[in-house]
Protein backbone atom coordinates (compact mmCIF):
# COMPACT_ATOMS: atom_id res chain seq x y z
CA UNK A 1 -126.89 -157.83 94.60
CA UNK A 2 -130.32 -159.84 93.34
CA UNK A 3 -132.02 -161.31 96.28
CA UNK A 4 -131.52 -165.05 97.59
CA UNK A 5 -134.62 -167.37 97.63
CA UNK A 6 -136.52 -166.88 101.38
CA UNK A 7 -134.91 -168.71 104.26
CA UNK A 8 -131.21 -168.09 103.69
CA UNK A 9 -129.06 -167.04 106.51
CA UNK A 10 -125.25 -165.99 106.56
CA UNK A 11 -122.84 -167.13 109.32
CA UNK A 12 -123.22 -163.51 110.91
CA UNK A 13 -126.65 -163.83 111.29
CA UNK A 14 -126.85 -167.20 113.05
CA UNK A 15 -124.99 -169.38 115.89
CA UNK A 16 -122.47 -170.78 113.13
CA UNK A 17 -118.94 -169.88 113.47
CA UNK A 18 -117.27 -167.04 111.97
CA UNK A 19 -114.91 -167.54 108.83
CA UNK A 20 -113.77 -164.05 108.12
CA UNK A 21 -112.10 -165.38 104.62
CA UNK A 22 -115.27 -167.31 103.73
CA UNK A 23 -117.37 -164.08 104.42
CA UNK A 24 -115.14 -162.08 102.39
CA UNK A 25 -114.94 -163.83 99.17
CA UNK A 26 -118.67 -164.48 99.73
CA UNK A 27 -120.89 -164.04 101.76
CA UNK A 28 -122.25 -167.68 101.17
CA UNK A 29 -125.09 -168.28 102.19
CA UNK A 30 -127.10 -171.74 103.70
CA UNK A 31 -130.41 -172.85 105.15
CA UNK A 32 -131.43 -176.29 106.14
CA UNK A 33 -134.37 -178.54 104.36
CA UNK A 34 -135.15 -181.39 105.80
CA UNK A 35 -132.62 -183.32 107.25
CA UNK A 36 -129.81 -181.38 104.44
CA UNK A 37 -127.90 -178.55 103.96
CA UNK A 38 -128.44 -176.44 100.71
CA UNK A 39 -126.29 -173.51 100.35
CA UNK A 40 -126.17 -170.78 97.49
CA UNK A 41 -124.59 -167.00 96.60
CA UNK A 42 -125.27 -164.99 93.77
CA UNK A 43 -123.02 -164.10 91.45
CA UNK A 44 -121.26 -160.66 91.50
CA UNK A 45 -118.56 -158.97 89.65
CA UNK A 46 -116.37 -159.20 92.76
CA UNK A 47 -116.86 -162.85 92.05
CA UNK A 48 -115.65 -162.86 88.41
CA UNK A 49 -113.05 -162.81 86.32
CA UNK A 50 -112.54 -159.86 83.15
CA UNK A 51 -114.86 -162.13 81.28
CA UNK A 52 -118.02 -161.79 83.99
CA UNK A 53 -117.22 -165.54 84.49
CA UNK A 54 -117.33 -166.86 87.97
CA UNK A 55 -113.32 -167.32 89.01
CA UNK A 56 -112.72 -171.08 89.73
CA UNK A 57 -111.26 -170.06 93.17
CA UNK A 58 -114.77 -168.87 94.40
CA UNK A 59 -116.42 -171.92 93.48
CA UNK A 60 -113.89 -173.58 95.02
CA UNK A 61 -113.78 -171.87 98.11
CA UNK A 62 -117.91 -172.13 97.83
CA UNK A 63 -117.27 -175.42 97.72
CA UNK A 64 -115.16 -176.05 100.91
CA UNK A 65 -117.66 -173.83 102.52
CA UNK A 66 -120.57 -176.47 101.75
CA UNK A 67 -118.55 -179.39 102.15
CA UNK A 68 -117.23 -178.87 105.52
CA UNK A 69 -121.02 -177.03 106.92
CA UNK A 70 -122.13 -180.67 105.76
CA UNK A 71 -119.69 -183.02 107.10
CA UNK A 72 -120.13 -181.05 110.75
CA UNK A 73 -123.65 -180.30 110.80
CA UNK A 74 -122.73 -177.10 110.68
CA UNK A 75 -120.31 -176.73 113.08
CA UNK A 76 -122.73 -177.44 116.03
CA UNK A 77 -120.68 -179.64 118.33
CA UNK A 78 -117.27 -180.20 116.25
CA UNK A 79 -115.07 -177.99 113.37
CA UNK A 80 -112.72 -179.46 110.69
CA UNK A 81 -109.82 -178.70 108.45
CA UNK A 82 -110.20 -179.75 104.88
CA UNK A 83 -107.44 -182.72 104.37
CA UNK A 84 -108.17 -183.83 101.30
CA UNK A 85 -110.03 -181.56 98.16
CA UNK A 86 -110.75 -182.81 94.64
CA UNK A 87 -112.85 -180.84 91.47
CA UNK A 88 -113.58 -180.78 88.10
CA UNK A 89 -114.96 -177.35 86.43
CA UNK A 90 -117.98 -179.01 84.40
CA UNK A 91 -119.24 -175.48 83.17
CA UNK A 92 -118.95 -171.97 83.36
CA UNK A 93 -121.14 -169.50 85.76
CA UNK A 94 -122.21 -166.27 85.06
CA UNK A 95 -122.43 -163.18 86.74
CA UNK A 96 -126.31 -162.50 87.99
CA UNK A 97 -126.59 -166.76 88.63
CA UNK A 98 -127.82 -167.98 91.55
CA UNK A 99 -125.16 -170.46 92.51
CA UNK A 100 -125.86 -173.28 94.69
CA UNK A 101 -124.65 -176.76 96.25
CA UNK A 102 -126.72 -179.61 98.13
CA UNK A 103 -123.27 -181.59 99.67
CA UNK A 104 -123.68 -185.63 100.43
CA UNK A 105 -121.98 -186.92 103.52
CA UNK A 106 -120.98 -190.04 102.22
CA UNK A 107 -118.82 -191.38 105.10
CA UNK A 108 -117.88 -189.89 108.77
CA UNK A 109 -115.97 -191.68 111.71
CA UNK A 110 -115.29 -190.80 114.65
CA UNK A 111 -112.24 -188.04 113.11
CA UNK A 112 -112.98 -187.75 109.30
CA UNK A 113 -115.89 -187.01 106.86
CA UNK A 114 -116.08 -187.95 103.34
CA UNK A 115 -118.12 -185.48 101.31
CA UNK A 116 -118.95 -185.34 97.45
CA UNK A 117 -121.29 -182.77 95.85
CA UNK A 118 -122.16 -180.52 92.80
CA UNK A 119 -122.14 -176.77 92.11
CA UNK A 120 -125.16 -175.63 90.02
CA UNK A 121 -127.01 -172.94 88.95
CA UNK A 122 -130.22 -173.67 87.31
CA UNK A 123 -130.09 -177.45 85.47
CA UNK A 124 -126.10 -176.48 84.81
CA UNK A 125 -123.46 -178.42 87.04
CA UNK A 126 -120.64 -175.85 87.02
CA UNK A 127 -118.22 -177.94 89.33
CA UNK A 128 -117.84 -181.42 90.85
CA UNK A 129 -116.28 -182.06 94.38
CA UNK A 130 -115.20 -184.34 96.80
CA UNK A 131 -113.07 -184.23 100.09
CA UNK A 132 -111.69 -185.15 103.29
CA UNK A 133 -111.97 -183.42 106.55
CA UNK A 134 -110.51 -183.76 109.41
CA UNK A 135 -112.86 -183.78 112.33
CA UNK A 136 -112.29 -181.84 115.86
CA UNK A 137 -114.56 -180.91 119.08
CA UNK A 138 -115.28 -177.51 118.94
CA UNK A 139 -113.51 -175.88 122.43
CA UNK A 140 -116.30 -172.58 122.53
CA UNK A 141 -116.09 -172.82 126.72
């Protein structure tokens, strides 16, 4: 596997909770910048189809992954279901990029999150997303 930019963590090696399916089509990786979330995951052949093109399911899934870190601040005091997911494949990844996302919470009450974002590697948007979460307390007592 090529090595992540410093500064990335996985959900097993911080306080985050624990999505086994997540960690197995992945691991996806995150680290905070400021006030944001960026995520990213390099590009394997477990990743790709015959054609050593990223699947659209694991961008997908890399999506949800961002989108719902984002719209919980990373699952600190509350989880969420996704209610609500939209895409558009924009352009193919490769296997070797370094994928990433930078999610935008565009809307949260009290019980749901609005999120939009890009998938990228390099200057290339490879997928466009938006969703709706449903927001919960986290019960971890």
């Amino acid at each position: 596997m090529s090595k992540l930019p410093d500064g990335y963590l996985t959900d097993a090696a911080s306080s985050a909770l624990f999505d086994p399916a997540e960690d197995h089509i992945g691991p996806f990786y995150f680290k905070k910048v400021g006030d944001r979330w960026r995520f990213a995951f390099v590009a394997e052949t477990r990743h790709c189809n015959t054609f050593d093109i990223i699947h659209g399911g694991v961008l997908m899934t890399f999506a949800d992954f961002c989108l719902c870190l984002e719209a919980t601040d990373h699952y600190v005091e509350e989880s969420c279901v996704t209610v609500s997911f939209n895409c558009e494949f924009v352009a193919a990844g490769k296997k070797g990029d370094l994928i990433e996302s930078k999610p935008e919470l565009v809307r949260k009450t009290r019980t749901m999150a609005f999120v939009r974002g890009t998938v990228f590697s390099a200057d290339r948007t490879l997928l466009s997303y938006s969703a709706v979460v449903k927001l919960s307390k986290n019960d971890r007592d």
